[in-house]
C-alpha atoms as a PDB file:
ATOM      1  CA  UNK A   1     118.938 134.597  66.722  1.00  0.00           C
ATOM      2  CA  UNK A   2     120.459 137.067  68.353  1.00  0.00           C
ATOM      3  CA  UNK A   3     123.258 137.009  72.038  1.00  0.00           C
ATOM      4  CA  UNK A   4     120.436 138.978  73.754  1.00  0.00           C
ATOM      5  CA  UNK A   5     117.621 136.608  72.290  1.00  0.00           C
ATOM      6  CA  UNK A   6     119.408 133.735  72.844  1.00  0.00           C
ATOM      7  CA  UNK A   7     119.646 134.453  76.397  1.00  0.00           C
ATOM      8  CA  UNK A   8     116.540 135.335  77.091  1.00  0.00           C
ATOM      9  CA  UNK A   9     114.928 131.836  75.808  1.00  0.00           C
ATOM     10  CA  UNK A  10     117.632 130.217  77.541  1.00  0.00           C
ATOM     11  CA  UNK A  11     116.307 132.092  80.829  1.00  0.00           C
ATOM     12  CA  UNK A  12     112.946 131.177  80.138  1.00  0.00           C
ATOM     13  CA  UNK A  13     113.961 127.669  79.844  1.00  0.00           C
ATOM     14  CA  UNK A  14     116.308 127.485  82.782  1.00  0.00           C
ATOM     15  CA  UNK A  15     113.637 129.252  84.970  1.00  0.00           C
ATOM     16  CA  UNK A  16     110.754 126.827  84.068  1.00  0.00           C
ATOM     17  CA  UNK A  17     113.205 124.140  84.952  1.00  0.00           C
ATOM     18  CA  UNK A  18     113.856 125.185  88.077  1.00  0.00           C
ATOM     19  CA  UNK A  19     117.118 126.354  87.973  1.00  0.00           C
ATOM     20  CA  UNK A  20     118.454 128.835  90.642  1.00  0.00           C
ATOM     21  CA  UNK A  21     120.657 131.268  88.676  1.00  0.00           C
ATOM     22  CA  UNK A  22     119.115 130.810  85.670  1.00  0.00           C
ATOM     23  CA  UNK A  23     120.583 134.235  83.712  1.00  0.00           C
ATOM     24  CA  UNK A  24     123.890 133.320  84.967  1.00  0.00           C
ATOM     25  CA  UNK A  25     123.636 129.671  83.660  1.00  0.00           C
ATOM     26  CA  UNK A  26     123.001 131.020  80.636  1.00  0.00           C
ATOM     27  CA  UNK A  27     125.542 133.862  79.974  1.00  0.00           C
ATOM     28  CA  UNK A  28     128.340 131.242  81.369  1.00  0.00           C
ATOM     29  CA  UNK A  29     127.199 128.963  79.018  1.00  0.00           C
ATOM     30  CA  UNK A  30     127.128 131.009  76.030  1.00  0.00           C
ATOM     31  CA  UNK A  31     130.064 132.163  76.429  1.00  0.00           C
ATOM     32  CA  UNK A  32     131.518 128.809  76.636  1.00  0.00           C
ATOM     33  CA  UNK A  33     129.752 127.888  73.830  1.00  0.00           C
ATOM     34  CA  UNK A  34     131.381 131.086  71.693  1.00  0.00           C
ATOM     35  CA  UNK A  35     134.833 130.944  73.689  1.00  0.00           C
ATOM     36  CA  UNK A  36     134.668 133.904  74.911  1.00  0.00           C
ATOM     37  CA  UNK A  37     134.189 135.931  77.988  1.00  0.00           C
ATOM     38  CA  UNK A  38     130.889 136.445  80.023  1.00  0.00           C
ATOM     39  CA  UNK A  39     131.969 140.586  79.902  1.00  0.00           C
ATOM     40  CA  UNK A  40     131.918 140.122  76.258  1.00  0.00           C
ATOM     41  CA  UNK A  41     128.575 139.074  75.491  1.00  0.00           C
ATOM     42  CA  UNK A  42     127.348 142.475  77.076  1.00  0.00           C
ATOM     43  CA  UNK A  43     129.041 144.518  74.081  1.00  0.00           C
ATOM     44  CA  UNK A  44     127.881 141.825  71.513  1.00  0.00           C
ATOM     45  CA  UNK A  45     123.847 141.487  72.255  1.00  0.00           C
ATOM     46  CA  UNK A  46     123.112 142.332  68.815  1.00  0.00           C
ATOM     47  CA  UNK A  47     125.600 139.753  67.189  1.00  0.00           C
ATOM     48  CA  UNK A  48     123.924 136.870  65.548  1.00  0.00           C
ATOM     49  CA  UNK A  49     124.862 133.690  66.538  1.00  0.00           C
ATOM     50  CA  UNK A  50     125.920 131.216  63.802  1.00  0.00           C
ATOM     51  CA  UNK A  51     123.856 127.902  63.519  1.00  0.00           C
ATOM     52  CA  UNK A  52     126.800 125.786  64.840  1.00  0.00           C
ATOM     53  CA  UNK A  53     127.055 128.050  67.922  1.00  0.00           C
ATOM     54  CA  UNK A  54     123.590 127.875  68.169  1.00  0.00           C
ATOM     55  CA  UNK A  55     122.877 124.319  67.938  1.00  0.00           C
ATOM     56  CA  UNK A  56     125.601 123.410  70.427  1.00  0.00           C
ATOM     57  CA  UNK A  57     124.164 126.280  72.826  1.00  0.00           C
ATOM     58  CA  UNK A  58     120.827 124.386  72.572  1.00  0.00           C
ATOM     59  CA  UNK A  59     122.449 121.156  73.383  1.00  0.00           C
ATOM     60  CA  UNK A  60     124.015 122.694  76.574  1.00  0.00           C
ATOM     61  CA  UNK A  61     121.443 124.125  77.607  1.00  0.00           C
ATOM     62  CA  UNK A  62     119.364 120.942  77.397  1.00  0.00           C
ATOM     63  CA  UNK A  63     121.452 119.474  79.696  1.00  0.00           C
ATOM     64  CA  UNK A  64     121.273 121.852  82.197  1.00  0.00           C
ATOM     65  CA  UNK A  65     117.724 121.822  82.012  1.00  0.00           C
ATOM     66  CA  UNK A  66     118.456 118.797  82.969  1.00  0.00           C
ATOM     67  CA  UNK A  67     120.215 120.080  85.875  1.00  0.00           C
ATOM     68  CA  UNK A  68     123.476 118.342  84.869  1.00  0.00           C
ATOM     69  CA  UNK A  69     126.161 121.162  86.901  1.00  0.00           C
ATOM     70  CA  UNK A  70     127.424 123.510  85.067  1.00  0.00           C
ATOM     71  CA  UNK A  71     130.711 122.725  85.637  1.00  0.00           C
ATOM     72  CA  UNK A  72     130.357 119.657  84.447  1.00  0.00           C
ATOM     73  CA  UNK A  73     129.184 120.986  81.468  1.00  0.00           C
ATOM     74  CA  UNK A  74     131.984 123.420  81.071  1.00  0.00           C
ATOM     75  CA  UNK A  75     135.070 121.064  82.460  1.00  0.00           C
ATOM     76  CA  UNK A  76     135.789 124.033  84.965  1.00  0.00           C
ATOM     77  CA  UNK A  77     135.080 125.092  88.284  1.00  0.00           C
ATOM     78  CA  UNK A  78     137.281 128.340  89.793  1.00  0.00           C
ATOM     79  CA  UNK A  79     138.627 128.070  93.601  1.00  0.00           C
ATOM     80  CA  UNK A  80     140.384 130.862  94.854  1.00  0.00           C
ATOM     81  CA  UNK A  81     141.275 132.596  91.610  1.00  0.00           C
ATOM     82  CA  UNK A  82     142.195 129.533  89.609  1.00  0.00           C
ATOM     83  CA  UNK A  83     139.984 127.585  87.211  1.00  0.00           C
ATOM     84  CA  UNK A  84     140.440 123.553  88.023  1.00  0.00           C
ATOM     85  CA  UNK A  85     139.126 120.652  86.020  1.00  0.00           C
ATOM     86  CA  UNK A  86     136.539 119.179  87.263  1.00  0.00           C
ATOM     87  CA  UNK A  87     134.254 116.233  85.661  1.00  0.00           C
ATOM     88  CA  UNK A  88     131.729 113.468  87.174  1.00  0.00           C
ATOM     89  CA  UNK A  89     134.408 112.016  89.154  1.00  0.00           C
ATOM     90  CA  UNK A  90     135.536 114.606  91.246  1.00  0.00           C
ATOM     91  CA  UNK A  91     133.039 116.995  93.657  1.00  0.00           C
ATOM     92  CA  UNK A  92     132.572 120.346  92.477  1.00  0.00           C
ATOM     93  CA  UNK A  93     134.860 122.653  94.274  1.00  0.00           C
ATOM     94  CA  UNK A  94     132.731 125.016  96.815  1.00  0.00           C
ATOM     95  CA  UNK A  95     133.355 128.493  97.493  1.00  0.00           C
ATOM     96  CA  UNK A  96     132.906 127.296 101.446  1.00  0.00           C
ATOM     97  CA  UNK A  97     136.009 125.489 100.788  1.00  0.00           C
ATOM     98  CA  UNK A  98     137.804 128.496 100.659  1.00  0.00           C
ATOM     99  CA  UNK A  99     137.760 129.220 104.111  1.00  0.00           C
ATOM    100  CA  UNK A 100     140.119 126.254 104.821  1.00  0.00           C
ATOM    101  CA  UNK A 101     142.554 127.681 102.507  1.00  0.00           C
ATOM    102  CA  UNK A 102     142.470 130.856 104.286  1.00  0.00           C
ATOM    103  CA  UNK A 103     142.784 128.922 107.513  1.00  0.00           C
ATOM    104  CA  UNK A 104     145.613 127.316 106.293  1.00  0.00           C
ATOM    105  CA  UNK A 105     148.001 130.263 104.667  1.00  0.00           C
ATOM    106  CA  UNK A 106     148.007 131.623 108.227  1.00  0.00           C
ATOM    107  CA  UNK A 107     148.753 128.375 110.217  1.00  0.00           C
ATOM    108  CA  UNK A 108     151.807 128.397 107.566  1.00  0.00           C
ATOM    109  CA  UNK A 109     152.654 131.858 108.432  1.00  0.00           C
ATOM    110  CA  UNK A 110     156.773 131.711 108.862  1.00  0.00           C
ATOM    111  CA  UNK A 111     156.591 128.529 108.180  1.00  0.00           C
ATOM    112  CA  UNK A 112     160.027 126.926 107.738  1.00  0.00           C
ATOM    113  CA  UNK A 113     159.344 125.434 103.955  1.00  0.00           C
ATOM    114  CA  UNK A 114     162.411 122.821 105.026  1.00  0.00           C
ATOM    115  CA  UNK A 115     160.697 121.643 108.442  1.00  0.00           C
ATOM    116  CA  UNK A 116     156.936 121.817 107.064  1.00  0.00           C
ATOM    117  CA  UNK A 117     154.837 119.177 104.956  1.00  0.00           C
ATOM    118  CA  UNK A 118     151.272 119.585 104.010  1.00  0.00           C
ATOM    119  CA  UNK A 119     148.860 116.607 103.267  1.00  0.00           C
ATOM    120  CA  UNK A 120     145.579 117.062 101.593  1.00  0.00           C
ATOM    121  CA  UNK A 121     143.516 113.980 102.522  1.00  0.00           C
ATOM    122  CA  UNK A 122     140.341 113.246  99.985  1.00  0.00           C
ATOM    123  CA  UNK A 123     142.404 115.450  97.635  1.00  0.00           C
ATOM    124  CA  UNK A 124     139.454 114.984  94.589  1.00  0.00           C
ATOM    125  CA  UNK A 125     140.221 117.360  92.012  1.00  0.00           C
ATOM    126  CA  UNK A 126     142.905 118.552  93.514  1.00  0.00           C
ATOM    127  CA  UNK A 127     141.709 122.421  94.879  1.00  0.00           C
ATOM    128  CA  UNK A 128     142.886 122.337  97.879  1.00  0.00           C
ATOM    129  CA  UNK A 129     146.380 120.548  97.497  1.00  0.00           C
ATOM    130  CA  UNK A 130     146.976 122.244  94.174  1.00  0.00           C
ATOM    131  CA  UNK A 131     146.088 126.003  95.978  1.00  0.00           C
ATOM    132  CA  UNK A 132     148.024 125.287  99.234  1.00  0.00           C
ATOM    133  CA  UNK A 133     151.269 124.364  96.577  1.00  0.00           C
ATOM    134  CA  UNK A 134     150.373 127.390  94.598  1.00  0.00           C
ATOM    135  CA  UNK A 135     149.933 129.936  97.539  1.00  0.00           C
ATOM    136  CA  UNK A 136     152.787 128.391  99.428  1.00  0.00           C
ATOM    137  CA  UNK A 137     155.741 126.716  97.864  1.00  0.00           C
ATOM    138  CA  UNK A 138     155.928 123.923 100.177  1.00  0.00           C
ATOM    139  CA  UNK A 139     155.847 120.052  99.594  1.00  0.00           C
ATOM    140  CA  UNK A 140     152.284 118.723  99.441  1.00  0.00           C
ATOM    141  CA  UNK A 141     150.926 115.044  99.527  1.00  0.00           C
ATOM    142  CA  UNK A 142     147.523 114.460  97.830  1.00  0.00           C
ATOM    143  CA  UNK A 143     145.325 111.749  98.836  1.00  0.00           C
ATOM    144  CA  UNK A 144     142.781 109.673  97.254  1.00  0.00           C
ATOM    145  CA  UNK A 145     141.035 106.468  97.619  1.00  0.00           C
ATOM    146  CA  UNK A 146     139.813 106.996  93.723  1.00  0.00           C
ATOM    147  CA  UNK A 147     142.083 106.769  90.983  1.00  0.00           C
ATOM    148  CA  UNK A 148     140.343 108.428  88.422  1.00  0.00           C
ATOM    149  CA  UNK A 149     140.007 111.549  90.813  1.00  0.00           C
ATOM    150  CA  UNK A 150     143.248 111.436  91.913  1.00  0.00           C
ATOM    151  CA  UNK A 151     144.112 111.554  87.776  1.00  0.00           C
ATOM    152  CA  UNK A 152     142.451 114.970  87.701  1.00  0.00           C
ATOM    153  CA  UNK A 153     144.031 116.162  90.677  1.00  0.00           C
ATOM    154  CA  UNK A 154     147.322 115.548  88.879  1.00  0.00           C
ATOM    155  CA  UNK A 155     146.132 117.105  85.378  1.00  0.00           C
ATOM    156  CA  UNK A 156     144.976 120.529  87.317  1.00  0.00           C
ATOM    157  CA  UNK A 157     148.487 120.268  89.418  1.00  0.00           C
ATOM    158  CA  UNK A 158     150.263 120.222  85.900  1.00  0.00           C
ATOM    159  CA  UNK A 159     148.130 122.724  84.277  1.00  0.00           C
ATOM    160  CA  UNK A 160     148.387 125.465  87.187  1.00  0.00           C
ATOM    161  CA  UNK A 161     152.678 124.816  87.216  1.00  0.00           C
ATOM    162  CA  UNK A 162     153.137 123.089  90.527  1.00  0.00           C
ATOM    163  CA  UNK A 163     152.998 119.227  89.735  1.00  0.00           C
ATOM    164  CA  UNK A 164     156.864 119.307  91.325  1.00  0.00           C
ATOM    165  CA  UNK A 165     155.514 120.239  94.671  1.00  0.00           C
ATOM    166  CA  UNK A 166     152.972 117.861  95.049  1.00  0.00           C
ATOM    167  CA  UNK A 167     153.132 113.571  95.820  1.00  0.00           C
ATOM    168  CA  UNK A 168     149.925 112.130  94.439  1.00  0.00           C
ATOM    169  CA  UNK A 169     149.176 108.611  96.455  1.00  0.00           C
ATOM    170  CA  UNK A 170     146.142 106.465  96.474  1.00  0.00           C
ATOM    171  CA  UNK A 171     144.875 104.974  99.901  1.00  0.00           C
ATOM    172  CA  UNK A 172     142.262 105.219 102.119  1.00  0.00           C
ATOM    173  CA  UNK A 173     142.625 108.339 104.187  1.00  0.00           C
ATOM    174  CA  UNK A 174     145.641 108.931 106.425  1.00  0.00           C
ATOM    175  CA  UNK A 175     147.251 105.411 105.378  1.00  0.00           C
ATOM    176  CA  UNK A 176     149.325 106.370 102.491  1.00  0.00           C
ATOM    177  CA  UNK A 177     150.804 109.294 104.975  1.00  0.00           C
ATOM    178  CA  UNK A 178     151.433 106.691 107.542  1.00  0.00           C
ATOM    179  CA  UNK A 179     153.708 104.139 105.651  1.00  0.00           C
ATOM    180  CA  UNK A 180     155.326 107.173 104.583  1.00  0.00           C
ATOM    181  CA  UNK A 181     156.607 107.987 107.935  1.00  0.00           C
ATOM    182  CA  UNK A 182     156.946 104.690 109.005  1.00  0.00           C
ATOM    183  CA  UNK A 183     159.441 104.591 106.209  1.00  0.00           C
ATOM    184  CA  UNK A 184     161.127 108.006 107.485  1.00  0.00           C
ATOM    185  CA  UNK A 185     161.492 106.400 110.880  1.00  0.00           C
ATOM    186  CA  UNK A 186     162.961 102.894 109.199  1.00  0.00           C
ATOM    187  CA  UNK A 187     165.743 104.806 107.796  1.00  0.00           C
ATOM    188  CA  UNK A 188     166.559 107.327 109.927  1.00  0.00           C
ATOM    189  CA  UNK A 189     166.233 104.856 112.737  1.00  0.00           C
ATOM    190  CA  UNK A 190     163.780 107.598 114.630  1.00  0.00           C
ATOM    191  CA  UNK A 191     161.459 106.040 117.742  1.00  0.00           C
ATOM    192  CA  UNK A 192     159.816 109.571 118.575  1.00  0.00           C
ATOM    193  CA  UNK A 193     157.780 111.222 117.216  1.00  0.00           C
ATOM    194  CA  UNK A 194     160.177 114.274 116.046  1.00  0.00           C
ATOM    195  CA  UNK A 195     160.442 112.000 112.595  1.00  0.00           C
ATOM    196  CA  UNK A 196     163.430 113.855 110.850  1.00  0.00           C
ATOM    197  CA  UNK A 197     162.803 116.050 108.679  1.00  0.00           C
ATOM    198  CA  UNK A 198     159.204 117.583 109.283  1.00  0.00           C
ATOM    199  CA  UNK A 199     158.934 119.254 112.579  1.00  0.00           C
ATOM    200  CA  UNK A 200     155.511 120.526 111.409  1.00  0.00           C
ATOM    201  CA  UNK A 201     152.823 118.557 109.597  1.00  0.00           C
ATOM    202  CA  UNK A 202     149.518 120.202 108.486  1.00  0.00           C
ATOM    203  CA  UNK A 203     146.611 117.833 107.309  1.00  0.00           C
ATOM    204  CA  UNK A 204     143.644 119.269 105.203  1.00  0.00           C
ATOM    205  CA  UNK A 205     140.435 116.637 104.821  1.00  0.00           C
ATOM    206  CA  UNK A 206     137.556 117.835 103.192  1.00  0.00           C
ATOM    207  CA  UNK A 207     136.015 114.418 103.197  1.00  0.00           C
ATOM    208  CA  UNK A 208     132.318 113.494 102.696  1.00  0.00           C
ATOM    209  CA  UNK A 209     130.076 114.790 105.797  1.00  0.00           C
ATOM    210  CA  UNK A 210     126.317 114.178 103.825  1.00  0.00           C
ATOM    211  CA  UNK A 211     124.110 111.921 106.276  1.00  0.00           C
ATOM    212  CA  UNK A 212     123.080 109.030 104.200  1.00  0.00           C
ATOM    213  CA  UNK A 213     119.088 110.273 104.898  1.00  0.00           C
ATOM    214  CA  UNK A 214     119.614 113.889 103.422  1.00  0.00           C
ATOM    215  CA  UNK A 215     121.617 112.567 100.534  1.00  0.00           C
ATOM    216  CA  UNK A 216     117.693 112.497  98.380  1.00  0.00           C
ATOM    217  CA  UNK A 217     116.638 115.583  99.913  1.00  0.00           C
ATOM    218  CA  UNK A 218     120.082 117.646  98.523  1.00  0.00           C
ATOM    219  CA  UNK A 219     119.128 119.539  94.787  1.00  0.00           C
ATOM    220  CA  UNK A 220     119.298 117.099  91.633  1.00  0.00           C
ATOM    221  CA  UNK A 221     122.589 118.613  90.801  1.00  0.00           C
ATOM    222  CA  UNK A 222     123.920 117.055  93.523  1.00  0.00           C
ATOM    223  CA  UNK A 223     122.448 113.871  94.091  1.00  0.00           C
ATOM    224  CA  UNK A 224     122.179 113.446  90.558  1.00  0.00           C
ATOM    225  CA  UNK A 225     125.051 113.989  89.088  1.00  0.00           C
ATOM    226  CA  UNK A 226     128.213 114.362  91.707  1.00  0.00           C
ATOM    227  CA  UNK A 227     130.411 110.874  93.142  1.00  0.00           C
ATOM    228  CA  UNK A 228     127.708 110.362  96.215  1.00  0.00           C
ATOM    229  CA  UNK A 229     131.780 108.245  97.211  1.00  0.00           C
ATOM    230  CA  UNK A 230     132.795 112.212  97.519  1.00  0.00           C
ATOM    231  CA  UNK A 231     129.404 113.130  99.761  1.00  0.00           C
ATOM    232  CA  UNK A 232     128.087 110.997 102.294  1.00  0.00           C
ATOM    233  CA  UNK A 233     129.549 109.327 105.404  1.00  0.00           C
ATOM    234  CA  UNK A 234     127.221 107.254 107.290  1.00  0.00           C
ATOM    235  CA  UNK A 235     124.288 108.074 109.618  1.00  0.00           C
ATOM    236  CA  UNK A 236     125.357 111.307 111.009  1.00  0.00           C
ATOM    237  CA  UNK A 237     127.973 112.151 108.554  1.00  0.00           C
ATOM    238  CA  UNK A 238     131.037 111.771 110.048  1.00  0.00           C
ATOM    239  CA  UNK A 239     131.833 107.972 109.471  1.00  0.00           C
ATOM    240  CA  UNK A 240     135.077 109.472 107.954  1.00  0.00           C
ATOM    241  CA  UNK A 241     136.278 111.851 110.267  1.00  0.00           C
ATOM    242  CA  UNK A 242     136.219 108.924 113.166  1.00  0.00           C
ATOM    243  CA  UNK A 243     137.823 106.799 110.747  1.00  0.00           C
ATOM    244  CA  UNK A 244     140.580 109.859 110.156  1.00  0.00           C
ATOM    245  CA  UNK A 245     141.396 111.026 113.839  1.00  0.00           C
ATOM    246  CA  UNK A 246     141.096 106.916 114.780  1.00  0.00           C
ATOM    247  CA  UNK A 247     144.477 106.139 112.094  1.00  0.00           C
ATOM    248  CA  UNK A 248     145.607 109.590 113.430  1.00  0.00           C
ATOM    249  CA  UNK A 249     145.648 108.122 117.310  1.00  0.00           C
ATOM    250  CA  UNK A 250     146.809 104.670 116.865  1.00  0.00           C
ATOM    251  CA  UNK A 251     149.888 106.229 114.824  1.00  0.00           C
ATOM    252  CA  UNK A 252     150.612 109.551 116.353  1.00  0.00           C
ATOM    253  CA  UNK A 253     154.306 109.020 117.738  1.00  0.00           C
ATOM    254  CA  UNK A 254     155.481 108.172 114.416  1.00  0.00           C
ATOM    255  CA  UNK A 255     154.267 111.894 113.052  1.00  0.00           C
ATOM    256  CA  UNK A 256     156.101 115.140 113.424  1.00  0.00           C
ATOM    257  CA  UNK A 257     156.021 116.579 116.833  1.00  0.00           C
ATOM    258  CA  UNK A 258     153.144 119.156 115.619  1.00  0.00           C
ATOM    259  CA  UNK A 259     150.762 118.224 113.925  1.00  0.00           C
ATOM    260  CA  UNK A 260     147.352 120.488 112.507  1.00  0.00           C
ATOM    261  CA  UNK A 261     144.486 119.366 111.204  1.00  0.00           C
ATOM    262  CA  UNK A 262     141.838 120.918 109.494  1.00  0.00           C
ATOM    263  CA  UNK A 263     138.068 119.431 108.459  1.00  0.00           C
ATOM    264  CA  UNK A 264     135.345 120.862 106.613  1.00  0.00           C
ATOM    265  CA  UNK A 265     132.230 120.201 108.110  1.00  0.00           C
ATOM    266  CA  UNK A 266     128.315 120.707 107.938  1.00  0.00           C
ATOM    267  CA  UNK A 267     127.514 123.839 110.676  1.00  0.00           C
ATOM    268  CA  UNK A 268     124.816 121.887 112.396  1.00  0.00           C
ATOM    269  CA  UNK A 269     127.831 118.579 112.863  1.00  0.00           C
ATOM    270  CA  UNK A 270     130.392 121.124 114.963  1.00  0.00           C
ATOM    271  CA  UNK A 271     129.038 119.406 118.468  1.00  0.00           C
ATOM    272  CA  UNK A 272     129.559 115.636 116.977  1.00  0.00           C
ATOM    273  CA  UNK A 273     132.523 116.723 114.970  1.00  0.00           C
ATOM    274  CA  UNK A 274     134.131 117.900 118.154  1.00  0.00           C
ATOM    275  CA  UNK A 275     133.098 115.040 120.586  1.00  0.00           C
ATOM    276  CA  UNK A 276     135.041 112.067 118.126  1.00  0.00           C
ATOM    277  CA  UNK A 277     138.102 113.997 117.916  1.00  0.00           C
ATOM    278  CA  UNK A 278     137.804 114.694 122.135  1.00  0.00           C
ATOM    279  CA  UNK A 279     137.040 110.979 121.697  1.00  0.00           C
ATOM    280  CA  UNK A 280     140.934 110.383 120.097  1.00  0.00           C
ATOM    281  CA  UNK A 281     142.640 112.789 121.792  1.00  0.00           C
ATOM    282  CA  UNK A 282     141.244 113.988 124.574  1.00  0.00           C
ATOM    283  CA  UNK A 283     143.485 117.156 125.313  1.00  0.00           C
ATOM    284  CA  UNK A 284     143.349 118.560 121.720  1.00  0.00           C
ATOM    285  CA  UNK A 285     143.181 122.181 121.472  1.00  0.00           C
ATOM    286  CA  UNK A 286     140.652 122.919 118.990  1.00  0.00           C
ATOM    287  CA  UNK A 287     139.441 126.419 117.314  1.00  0.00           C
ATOM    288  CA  UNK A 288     136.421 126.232 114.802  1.00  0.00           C
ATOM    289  CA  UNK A 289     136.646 128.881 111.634  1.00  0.00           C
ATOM    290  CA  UNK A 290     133.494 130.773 110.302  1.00  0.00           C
ATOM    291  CA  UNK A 291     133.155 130.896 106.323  1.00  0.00           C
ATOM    292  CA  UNK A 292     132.085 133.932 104.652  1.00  0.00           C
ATOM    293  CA  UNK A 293     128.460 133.452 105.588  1.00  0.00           C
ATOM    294  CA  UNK A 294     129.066 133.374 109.171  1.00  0.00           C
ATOM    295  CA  UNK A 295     128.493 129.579 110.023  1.00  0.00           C
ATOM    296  CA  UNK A 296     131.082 127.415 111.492  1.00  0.00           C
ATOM    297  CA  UNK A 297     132.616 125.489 108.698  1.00  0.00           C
ATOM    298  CA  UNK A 298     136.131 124.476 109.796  1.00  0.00           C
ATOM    299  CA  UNK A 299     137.799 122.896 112.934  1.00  0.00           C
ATOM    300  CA  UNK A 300     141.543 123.401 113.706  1.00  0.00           C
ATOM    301  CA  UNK A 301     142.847 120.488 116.022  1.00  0.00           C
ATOM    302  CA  UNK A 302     146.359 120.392 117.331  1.00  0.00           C
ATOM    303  CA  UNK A 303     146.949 116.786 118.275  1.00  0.00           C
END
């Protein structure tokens, strides 16, 4: 069997299983299988494949068939030009995602790297805390209620060079960043909320925003096979966002004098996304960010 031939049962197979991208599937996975690049396999196509390489091509192909991710398959997933681990514990890093990082870089802007602390809150494998540390320099805290994703997190922080930058803590949402500056404010004997030394705090949360009802509905690959702890948040999806801006509220004079924060969130939730955080702070500026397909995916809220 042949690269080209192989492919083209893969396809077949992929395509009768229902798979979306079924080519694609099958070149990336090939080429994992050989360790090589996809851009190779199109100057190869006549190569015969040796019967290890095939054999273990059949096997991962049989599991896609079974829709099992691919990244799963492969251990990888790239975010904004870096691969990350990823495995069953961690979501699979979306390309939608992107637009908070984007969102981000130009809140930090002349940022003063002394004066400015990022937290990533539901940190999972790590993309966004890991990018922001990559693309920026500055401190970063990385939050997880999970242990085992927060262990990823901190393998992709050490594999992409920036495990210095970032504070890996396990809690539930904001609290970890809380007795933080409760501790800042203990020792530095600080009642206001210009905590020495952050003037400037910026808080990512990509946290789940699935209703539990469309949770069945969502493609196997999802409902399948990713942490459903990582995708759904109560009836209308944003169980964790009250939760969030509700720890953000009851501690907010303890935090740095500014303070951002950024949420992913499902286009059709920006009306109920923006009445809970009214709902905490009623005289929050907010400005809601468009990804790359033109659908409001991000809120910015200075509270």
């Amino acid at each position: 069997m042949t690269i080209m031939e192989a492919l083209q049962w893969a396809n077949n197979k992929l395509k009768k299983a229902g798979v979306d991208s079924p080519m694609l599937d099958a070149e990336i996975l090939l080429a994992h299988t050989l360790g090589e690049s996809k851009a190779w396999l199109f100057s190869h196509f006549s190569d015969k494949l040796k019967i290890h390489h095939r054999e273990q091509f059949h096997e991962l192909i049989d599991r896609r068939t079974a829709r099992e991710p691919v990244a799963y398959i492969t251990g990888k997933k790239a975010f904004y030009g870096r691969d990350f681990q990823v495995n069953a514990m961690v979501l699979i890093p979306r390309p939608e995602t992107e637009t908070m990082v984007e969102v981000s870089l130009k809140i930090l802007e002349g940022h003063d790297p002394e004066r400015t602390l990022v937290c990533d809150i539901g940190t999972g494998s790590g993309a966004l805390a890991v990018t922001l540390a990559a693309e920026t320099s500055l401190s970063v805290i990385a939050i997880d209620v999970d242990k085992q994703a927060l262990s990823v997190a901190s393998q992709n922080a050490t594999q992409l060079g920036v495990s210095d930058n970032i504070d890996f803590q396990h809690g539930s949402l904001a609290e970890p960043l809380i007795r933080i500056f409760k501790t800042i404010r203990g020792q530095t004997k600080v009642k206001t909320s210009s905590v020495y030394p952050f003037k400037h705090l910026l808080i990512t949360a990509n946290l789940p925003y699935l209703p539990d009802s469309r949770l069945e509905s969502t493609q196997p690959e999802v409902h399948a096979y990713e942490p459903h702890l990582a995708l759904v948040a109560g009836r209308d999806g944003l169980d964790a966002y009250f939760d969030l801006f509700r720890q953000l509220r009851t501690n907010r004079t303890i935090l740095p004098r500014r303070v951002t924060v950024l949420i992913e969130i499902d286009p059709e939730q920006r009306r109920g996304a923006e009445s809970l955080i009214e709902h905490a702070f009623p005289t929050a500026k907010m400005n809601v960010h468009k990804d790359l397909q033109g659908l409001d995916r991000v809120i910015e809220v200075e509270v």
